[in-house]
Protein backbone atom coordinates (compact mmCIF):
# COMPACT_ATOMS: atom_id res chain seq x y z
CA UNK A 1 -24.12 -86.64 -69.69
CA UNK A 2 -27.39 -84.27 -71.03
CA UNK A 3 -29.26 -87.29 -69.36
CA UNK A 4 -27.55 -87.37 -66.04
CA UNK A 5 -27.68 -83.41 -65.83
CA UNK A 6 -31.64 -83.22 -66.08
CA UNK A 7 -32.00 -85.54 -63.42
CA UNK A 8 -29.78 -83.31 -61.55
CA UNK A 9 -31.72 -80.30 -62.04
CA UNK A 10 -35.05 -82.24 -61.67
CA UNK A 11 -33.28 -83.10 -57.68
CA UNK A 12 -32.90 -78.95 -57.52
CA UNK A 13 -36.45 -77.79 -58.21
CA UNK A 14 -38.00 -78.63 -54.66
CA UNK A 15 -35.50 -75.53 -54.11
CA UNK A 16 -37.01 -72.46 -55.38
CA UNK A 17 -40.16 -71.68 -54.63
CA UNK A 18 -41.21 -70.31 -58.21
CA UNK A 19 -41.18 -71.80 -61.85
CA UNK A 20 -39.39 -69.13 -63.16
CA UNK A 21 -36.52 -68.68 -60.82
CA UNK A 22 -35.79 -72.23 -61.16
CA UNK A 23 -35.62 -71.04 -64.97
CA UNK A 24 -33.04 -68.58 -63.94
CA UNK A 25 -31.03 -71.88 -61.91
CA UNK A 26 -31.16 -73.38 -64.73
CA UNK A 27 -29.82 -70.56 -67.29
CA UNK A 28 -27.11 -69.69 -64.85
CA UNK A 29 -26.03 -72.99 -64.08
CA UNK A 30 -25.78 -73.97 -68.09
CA UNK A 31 -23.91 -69.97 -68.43
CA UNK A 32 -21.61 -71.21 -66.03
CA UNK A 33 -20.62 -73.70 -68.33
CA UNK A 34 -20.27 -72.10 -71.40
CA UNK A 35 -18.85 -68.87 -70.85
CA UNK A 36 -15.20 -67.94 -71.91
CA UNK A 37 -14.39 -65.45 -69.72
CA UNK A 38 -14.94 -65.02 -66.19
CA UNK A 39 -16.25 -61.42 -65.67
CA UNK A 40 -18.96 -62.11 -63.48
CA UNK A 41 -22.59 -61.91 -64.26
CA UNK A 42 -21.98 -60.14 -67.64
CA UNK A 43 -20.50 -63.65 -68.88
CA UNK A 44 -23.11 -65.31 -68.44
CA UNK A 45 -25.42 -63.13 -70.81
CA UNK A 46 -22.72 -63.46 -73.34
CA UNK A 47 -22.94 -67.30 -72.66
CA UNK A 48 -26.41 -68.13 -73.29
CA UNK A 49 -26.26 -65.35 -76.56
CA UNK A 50 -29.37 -63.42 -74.36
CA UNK A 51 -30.39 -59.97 -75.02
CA UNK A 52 -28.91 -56.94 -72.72
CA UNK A 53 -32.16 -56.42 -70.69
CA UNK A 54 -31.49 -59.79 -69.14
CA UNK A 55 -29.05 -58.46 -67.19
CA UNK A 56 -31.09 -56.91 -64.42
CA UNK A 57 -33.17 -60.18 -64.35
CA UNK A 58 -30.15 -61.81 -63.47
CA UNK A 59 -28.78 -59.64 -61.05
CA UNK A 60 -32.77 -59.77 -59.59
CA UNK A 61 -32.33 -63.70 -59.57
CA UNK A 62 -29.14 -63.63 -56.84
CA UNK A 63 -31.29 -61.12 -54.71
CA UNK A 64 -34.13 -63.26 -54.29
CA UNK A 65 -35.76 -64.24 -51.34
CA UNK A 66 -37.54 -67.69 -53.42
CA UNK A 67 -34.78 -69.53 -52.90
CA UNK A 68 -31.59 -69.35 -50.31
CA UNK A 69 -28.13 -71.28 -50.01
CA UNK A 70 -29.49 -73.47 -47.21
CA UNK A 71 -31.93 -74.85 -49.37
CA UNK A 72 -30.04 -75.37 -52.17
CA UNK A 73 -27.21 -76.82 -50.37
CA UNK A 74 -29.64 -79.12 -48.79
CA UNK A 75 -31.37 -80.54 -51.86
CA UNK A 76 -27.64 -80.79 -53.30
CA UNK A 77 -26.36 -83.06 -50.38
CA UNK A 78 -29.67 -85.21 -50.61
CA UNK A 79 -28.50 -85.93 -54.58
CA UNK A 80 -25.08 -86.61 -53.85
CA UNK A 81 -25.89 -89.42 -51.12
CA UNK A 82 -28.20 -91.28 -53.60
CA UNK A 83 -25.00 -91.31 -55.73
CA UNK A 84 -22.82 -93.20 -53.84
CA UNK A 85 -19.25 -91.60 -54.49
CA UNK A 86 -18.29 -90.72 -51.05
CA UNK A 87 -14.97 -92.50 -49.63
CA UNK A 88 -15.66 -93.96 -46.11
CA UNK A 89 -12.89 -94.80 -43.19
CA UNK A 90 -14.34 -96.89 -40.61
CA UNK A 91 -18.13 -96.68 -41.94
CA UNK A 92 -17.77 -92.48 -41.39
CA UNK A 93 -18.01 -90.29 -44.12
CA UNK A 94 -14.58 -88.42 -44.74
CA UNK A 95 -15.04 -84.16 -44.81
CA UNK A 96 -12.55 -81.85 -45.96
CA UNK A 97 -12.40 -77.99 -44.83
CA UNK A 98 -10.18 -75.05 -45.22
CA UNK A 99 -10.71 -71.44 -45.10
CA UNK A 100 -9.43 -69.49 -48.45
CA UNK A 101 -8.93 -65.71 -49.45
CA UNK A 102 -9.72 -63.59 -52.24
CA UNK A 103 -9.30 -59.73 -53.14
CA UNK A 104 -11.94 -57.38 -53.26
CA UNK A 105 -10.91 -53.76 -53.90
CA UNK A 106 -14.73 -52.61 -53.79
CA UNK A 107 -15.48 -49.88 -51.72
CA UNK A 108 -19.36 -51.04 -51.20
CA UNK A 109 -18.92 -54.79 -51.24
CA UNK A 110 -20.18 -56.25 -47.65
CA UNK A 111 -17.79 -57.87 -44.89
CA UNK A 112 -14.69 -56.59 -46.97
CA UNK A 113 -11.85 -56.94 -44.24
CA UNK A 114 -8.31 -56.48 -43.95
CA UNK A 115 -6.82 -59.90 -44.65
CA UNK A 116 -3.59 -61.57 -43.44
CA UNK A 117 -1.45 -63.33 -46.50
CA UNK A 118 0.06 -66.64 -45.33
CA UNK A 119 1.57 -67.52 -48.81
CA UNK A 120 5.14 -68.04 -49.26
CA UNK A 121 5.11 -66.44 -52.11
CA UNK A 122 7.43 -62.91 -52.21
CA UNK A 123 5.01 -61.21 -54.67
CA UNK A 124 2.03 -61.38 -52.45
CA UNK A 125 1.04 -58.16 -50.08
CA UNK A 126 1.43 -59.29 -46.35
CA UNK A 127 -1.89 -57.71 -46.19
CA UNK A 128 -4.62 -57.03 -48.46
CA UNK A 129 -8.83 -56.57 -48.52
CA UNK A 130 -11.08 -58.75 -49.08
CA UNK A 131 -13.34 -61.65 -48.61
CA UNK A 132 -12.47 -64.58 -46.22
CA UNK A 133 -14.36 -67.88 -47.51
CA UNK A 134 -14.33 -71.35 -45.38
CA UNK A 135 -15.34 -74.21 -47.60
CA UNK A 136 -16.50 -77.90 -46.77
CA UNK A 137 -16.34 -80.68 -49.22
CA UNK A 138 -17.01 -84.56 -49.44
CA UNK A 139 -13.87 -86.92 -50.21
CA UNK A 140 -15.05 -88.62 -53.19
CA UNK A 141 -12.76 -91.87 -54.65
CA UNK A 142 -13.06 -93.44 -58.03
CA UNK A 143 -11.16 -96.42 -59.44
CA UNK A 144 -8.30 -93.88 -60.08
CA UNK A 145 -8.88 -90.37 -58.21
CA UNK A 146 -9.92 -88.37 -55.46
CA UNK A 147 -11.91 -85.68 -55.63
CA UNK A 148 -12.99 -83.13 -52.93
CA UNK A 149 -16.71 -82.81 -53.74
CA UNK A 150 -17.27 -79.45 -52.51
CA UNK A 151 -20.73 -78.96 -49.90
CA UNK A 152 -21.10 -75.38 -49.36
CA UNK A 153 -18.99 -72.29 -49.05
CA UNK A 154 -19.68 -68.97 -46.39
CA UNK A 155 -18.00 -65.90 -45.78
CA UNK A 156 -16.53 -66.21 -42.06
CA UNK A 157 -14.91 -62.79 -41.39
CA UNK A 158 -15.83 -59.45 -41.66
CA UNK A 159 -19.72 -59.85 -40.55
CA UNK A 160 -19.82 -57.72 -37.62
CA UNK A 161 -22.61 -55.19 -39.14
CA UNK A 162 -25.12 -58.09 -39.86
CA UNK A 163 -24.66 -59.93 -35.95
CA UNK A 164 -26.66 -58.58 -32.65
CA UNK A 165 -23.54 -58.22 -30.58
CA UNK A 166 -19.94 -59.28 -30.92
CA UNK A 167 -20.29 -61.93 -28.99
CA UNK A 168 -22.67 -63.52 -31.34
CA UNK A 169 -19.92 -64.37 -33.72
CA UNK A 170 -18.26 -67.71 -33.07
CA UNK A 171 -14.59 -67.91 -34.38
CA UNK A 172 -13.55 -68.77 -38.06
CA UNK A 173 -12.44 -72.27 -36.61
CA UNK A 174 -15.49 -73.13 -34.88
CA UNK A 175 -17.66 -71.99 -37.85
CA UNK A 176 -15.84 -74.71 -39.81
CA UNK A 177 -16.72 -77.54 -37.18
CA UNK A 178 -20.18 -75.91 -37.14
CA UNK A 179 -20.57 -76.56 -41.08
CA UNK A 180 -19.59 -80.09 -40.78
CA UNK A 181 -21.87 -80.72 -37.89
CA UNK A 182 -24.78 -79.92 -40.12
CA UNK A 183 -23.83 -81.85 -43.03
CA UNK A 184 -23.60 -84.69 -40.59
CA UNK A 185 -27.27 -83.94 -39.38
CA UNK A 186 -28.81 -83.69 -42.59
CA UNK A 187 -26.81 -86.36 -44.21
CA UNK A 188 -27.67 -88.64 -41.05
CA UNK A 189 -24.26 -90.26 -40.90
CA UNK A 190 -21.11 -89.89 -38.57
CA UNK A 191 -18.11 -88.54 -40.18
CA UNK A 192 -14.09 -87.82 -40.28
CA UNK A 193 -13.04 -84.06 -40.60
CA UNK A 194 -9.85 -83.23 -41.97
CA UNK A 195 -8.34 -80.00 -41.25
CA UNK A 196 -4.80 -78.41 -41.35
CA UNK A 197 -2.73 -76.88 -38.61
CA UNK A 198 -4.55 -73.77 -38.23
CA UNK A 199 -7.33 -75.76 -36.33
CA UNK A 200 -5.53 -77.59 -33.50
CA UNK A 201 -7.43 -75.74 -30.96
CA UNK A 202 -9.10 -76.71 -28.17
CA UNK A 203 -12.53 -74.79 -29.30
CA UNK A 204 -12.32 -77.14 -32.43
CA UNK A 205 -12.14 -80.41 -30.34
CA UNK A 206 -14.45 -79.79 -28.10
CA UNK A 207 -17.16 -78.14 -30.30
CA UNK A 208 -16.73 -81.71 -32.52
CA UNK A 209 -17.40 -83.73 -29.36
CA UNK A 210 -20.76 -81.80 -28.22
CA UNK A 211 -23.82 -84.42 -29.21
CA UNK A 212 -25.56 -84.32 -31.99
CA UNK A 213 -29.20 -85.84 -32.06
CA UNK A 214 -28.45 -87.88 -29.25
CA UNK A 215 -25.32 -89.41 -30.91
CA UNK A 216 -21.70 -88.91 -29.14
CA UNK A 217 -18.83 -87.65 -31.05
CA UNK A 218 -20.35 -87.27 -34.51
CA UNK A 219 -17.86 -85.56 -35.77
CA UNK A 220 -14.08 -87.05 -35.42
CA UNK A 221 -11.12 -84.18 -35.81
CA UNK A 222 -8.14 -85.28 -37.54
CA UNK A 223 -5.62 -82.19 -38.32
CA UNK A 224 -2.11 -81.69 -38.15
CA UNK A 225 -0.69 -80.40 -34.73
CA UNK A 226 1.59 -77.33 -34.59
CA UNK A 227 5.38 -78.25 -34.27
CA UNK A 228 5.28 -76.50 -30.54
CA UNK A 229 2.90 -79.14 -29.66
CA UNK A 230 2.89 -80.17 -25.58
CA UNK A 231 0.89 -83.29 -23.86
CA UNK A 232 1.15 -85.17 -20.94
CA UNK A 233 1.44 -88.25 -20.05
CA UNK A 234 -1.23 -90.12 -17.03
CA UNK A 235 -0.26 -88.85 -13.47
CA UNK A 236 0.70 -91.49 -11.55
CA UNK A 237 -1.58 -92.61 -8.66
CA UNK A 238 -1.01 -90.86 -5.58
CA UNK A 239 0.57 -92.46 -3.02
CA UNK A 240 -1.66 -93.79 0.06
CA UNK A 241 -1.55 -91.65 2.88
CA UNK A 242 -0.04 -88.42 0.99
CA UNK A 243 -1.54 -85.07 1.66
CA UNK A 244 -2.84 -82.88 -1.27
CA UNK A 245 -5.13 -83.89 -4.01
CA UNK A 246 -4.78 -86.15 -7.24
CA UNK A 247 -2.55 -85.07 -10.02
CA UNK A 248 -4.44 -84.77 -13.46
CA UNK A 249 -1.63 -84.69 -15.36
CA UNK A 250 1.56 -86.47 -15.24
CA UNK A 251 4.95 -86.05 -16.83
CA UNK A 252 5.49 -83.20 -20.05
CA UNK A 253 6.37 -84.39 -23.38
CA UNK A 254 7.62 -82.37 -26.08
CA UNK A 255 6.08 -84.16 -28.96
CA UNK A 256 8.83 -82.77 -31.78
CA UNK A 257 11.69 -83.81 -29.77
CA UNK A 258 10.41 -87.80 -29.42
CA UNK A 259 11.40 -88.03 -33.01
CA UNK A 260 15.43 -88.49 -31.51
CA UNK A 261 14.34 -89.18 -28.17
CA UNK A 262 12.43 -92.35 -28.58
CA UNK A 263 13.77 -93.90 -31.72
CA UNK A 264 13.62 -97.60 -30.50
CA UNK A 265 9.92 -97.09 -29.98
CA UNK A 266 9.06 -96.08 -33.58
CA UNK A 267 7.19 -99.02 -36.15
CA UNK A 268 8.44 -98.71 -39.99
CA UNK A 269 5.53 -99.72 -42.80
CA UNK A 270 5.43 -99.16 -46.42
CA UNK A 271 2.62 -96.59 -47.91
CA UNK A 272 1.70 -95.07 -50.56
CA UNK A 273 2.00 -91.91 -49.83
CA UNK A 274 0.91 -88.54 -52.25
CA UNK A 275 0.95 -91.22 -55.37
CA UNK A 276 4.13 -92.67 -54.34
CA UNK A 277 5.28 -95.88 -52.32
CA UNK A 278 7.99 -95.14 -49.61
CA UNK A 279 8.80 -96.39 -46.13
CA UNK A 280 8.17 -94.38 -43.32
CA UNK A 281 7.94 -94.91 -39.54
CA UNK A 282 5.74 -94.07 -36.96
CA UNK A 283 4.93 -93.90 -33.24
CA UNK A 284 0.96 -93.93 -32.07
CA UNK A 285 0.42 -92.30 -28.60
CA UNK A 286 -2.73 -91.58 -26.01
CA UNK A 287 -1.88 -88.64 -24.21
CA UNK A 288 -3.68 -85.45 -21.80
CA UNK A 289 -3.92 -82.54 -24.14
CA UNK A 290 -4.32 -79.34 -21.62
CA UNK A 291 -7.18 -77.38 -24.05
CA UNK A 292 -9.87 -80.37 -24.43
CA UNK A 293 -8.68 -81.57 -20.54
CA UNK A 294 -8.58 -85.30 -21.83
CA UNK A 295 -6.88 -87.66 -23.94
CA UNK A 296 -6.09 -87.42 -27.93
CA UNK A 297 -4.00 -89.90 -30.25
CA UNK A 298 -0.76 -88.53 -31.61
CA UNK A 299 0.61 -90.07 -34.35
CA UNK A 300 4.39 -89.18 -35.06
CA UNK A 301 5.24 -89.75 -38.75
CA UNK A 302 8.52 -88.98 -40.44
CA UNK A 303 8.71 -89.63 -43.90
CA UNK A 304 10.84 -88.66 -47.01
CA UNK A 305 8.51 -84.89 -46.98
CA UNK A 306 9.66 -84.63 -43.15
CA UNK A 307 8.38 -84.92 -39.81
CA UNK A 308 4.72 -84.06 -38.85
CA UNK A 309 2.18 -84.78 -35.78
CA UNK A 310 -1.48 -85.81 -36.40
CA UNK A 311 -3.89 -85.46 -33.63
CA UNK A 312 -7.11 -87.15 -33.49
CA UNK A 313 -9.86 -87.39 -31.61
CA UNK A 314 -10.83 -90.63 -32.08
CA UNK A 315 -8.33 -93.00 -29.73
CA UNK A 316 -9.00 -95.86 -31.67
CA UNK A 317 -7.93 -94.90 -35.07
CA UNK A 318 -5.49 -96.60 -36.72
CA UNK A 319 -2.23 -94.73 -37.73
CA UNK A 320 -1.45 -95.47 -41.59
CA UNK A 321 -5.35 -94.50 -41.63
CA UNK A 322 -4.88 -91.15 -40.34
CA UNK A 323 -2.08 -90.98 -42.45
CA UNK A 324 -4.05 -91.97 -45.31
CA UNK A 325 -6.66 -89.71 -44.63
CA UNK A 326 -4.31 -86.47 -43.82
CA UNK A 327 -2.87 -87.42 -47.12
CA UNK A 328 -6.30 -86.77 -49.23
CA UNK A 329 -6.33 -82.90 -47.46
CA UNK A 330 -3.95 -82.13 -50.51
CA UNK A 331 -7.74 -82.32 -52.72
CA UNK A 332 -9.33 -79.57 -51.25
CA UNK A 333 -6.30 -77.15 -52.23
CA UNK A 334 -7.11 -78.51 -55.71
CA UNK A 335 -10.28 -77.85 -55.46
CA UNK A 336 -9.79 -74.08 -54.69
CA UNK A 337 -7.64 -73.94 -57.64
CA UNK A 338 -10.21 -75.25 -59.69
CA UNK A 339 -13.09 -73.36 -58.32
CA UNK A 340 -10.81 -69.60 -59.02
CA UNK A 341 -8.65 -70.58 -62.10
CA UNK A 342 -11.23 -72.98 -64.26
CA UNK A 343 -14.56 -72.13 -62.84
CA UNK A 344 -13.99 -68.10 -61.93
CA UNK A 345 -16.27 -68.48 -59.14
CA UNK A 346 -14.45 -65.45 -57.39
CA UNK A 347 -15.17 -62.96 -59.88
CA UNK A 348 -18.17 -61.44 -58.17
CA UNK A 349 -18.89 -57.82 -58.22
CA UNK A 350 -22.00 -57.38 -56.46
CA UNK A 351 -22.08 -54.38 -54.17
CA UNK A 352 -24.45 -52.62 -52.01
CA UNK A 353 -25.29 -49.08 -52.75
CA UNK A 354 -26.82 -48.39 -49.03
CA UNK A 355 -23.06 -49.22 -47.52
CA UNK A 356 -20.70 -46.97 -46.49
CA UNK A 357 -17.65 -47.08 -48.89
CA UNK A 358 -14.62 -47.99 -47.17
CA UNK A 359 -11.05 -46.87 -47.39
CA UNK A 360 -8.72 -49.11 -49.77
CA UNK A 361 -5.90 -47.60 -47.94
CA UNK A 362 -6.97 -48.30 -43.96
CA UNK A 363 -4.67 -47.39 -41.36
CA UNK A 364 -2.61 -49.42 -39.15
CA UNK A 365 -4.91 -50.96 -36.40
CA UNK A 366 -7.91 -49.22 -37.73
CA UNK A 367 -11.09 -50.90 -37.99
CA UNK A 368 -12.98 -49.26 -40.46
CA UNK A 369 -16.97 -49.78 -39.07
CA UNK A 370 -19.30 -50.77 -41.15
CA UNK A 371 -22.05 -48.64 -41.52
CA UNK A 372 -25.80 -49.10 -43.96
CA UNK A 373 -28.56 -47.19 -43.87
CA UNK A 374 -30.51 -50.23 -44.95
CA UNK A 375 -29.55 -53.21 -43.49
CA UNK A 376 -32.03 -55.38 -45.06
CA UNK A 377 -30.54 -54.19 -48.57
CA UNK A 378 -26.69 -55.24 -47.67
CA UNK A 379 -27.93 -58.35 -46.70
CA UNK A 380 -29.37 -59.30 -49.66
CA UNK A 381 -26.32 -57.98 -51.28
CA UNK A 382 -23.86 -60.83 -49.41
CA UNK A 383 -26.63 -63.44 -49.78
CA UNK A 384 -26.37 -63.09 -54.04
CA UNK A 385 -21.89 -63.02 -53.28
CA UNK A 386 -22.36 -66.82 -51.46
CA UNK A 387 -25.38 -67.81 -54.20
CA UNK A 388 -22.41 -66.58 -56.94
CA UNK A 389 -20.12 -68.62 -55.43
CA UNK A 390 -22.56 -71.89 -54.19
CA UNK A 391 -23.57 -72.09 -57.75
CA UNK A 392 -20.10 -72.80 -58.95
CA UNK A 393 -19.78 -75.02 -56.13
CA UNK A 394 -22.68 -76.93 -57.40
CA UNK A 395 -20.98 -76.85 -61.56
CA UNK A 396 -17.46 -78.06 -59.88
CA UNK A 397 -19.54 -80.95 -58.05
CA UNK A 398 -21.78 -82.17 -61.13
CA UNK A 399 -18.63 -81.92 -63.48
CA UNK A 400 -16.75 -84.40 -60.71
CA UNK A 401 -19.42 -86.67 -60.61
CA UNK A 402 -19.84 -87.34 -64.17
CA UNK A 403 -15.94 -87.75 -63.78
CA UNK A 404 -16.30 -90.39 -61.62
CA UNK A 405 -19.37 -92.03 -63.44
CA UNK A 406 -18.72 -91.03 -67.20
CA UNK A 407 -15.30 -90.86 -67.78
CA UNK A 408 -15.39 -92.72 -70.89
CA UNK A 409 -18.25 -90.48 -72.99
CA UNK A 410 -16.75 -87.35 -71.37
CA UNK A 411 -12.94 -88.13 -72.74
CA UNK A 412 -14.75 -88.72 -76.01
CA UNK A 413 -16.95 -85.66 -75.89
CA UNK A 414 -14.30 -83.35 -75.23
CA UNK A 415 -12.24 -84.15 -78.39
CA UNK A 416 -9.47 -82.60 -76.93
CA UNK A 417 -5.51 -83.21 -76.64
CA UNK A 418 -3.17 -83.59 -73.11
CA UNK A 419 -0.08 -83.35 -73.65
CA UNK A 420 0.32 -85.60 -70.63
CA UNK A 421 -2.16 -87.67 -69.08
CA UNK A 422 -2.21 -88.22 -65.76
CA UNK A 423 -5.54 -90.54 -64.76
CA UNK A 424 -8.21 -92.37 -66.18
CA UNK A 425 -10.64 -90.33 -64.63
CA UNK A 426 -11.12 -86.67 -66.94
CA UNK A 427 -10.41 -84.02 -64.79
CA UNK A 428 -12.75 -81.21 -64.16
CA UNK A 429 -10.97 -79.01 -67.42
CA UNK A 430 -11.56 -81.85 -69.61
CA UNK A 431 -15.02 -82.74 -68.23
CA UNK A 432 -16.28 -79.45 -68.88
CA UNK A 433 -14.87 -78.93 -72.13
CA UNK A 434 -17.17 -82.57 -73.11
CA UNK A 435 -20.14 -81.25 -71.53
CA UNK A 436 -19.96 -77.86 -73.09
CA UNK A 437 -19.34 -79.29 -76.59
CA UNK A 438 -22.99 -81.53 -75.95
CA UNK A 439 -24.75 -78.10 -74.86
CA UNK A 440 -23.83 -76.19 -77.70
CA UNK A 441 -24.60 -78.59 -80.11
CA UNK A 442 -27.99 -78.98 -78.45
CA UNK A 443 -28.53 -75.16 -77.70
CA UNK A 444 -28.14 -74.65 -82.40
CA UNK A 445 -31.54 -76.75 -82.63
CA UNK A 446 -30.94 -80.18 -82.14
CA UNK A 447 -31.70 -80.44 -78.22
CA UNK A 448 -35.20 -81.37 -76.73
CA UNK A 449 -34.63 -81.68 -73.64
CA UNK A 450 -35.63 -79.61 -70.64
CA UNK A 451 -32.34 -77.86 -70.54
CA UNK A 452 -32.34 -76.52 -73.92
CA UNK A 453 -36.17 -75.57 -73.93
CA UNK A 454 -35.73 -73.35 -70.73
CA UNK A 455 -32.45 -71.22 -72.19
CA UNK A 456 -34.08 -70.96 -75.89
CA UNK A 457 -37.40 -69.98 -74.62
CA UNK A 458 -35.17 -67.44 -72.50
CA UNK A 459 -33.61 -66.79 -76.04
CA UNK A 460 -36.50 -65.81 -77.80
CA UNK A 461 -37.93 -63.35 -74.73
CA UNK A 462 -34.42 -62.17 -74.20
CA UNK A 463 -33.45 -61.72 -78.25
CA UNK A 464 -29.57 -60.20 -78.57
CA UNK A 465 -29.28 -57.32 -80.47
CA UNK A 466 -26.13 -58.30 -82.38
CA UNK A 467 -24.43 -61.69 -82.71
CA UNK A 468 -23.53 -64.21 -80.23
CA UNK A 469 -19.80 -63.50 -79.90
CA UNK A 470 -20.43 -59.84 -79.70
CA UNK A 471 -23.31 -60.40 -77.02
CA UNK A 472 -24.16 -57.91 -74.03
């Protein structure tokens, strides 16, 4: 596992354009792993056992113009195809998105905005501040598990003070489509994305089916369609000799209501569906949706969960496929879980002292304006939240992979007991645990590698001033 993580940070160092920020990659990255607690930077000196003085270094390493996300991100999807995890359907690559939401009470933290709650859950505010993330991952499969592999993450709301005009800033769906689109470019391979029901829009179709590098529909859309869903069926051809142009649309369906309409006309095939065999049935249609003004597949499935309507943009896709695929969505909610509850990757606190502080209590309707008398400062301020947060993207990833490609050393590395176990494959919890057992016991002297030279020599210019546990 030591060995497969140098070669992963030897793949990261075309990245940063100086020795010793890649030094500071390095120390973060290893922090990340080791630390107990997830208080932000500060965890990361009590991690690594490195003198208080470091901090500012470290805070100085997320502001830094020798290395950005798009670079990093870059180099990262370059690894992961050489590694040859990804799940295909139909020789595509399969991509998983969602937008997620976490507080920020901070009065100075950049493109803060007054979030909508869609939980469930009573305990939740309807509405709250904070930061509104949109995250694209790679489905990954191994002999016994799926994991969401995650690509990148970016802040899609609240970034009105850093655009020329409002009209600059495309809308939180599109931006998703947009972030697949460029995986697909720099990957150089055609590819599924699978959303939920917030992105049956038009704009999301049609932004998929723009060309890409001469190549038509690079990106596929398969989501879930909202339960209000309309299309039409072909207009019939007009009759010879009748005045008054050609219909483009022929009779109105109301999708939901074919479920009791149009019984007789629905197949029945055993899946496995969520871990679980069961017989469902299903009815595959080509019909005139009204916001891309052309055809999309609906497939109608009712199963034991209830009674839901795919849409796809790709007419020839087979149904149990799309059901298949729709299925694997579920992976990316894990993953978010993961990435707050194991990994702590929202427990940023960077803030921007050139910001005007904004109101925790905002009024109904009001806006609240952002306002900096240096621009350039704020910036750099949200670039180190997303280089935070990519980081831990980067952790989550490596700790899948070697998952997927270690599962035996890592179960045995981690010495540690499940009460119930669920897969073959170690989880992410379990994974970690392993590799931060192998760190620690190479970090007290008996390491050699490239790894542990880079934090001790960090160590020794860095010295604590009390013990480790009591650290910064």
């Amino acid at each position: 596992m030591i060995e497969y993580m140098n070669g992963f940070m030897a793949a990261m160092r075309p990245a940063f354009k100086r020795e010793a920020t890649f030094s500071w990659f390095v120390c973060v990255f290893v922090g990340l792993v080791l630390r107990r607690d997830n208080l932000g930077v500060t965890s990361l000196v009590r991690a690594l056992a490195l003198g208080p003085t470091c901090y500012k270094s470290l805070l100085n390493f997320f502001r830094s113009s020798a290395w950005q996300v798009e670079g990093l991100t870059q180099h990262w999807w370059d690894w992961l195809k050489k590694q040859e995890v990804e799940y295909r359907a139909n020789g595509r690559l399969v991509l998983l998105a969602d937008h997620t939401k976490t507080p920020k009470d901070g009065r100075k933290i950049p493109a803060v905005s007054t979030l909508h709650q869609d939980s469930e859950t009573a305990s939740k505010p309807t509405f709250f501040r904070g930061h509104h993330w949109g995250c694209i991952a790679l489905l990954a499969k191994s002999a016994h598990k799926c994991f969401a592999v995650p690509l990148e993450a970016r802040i899609h709301e609240g970034l009105e003070l850093f655009a020329q005009s409002q009209d600059a800033l495309p809308a939180k769906t599109v931006c998703m489509v947009q972030m697949a689109r460029q995986v697909v470019k720099d990957m150089g391979q055609s590819a599924y994305l699978v959303l939920d029901a917030y992105f049956s829009v038009g704009s999301v179709f049609n932004t998929a089916s723009e060309e890409l590098n001469g190549i038509s529909n690079p990106v596929h859309i398969l989501t879930r369609a909202k339960k209000n869903i309309v299309a039409y069926m072909n207009a019939p051809r007009k009759k010879k000799g009748k005045r008054g142009p050609q219909k483009k649309y022929g009779k109105k369906l109301q999708l939901m209501k074919l479920f009791d309409s149009r019984p007789h006309h629905f197949n029945t095939a055993e899946v496995m569906l969520y871990g679980k065999r069961e017989k469902i049935r299903y009815l595959v249609l080509n019909l005139l949706w009204k916001p891309v003004k052309g055809e999309i597949r609906f497939v109608l499935v009712e199963s034991s969960r209830g009674r839901i309507i795919l849409m796809a943009s790709d007419l020839e896709m087979e149904p149990l496929l799309a059901l298949e695929l729709y299925s694997r969505r579920i992976t990316i909610e894990v993953l978010f879980d993961t990435l707050k509850n194991t990994q702590g990757a929202m427990g940023y606190h960077f803030w921007s002292q050139s910001l005007r502080p904004a109101s925790r209590r905002p009024l109904k309707n009001d806006e609240q304006p952002n306002e900096s008398t240096n621009i350039e400062n704020t910036r750099k301020t949200l670039g180190a939240i997303e280089k935070f947060v990519n980081i831990h993207l980067l952790v989550t990833g490596v700790l899948q992979l070697m998952a997927i490609k270690k599962p035996d050393e890592a179960k045995e590395k981690a010495r540690c007991w499940l009460r119930t176990f669920s897969s073959k494959t170690p989880s992410e919890f379990v994974t970690r645990i392993a590799l931060e057992n192998l760190l620690n016991r190479n970090l007290s002297g008996l390491g050699k590698d490239t790894i542990t030279q880079i934090i001790q020599k960090k160590q020794i210019a860095y010295p604590p001033m009390w013990y480790r546990d009591d650290a910064a």
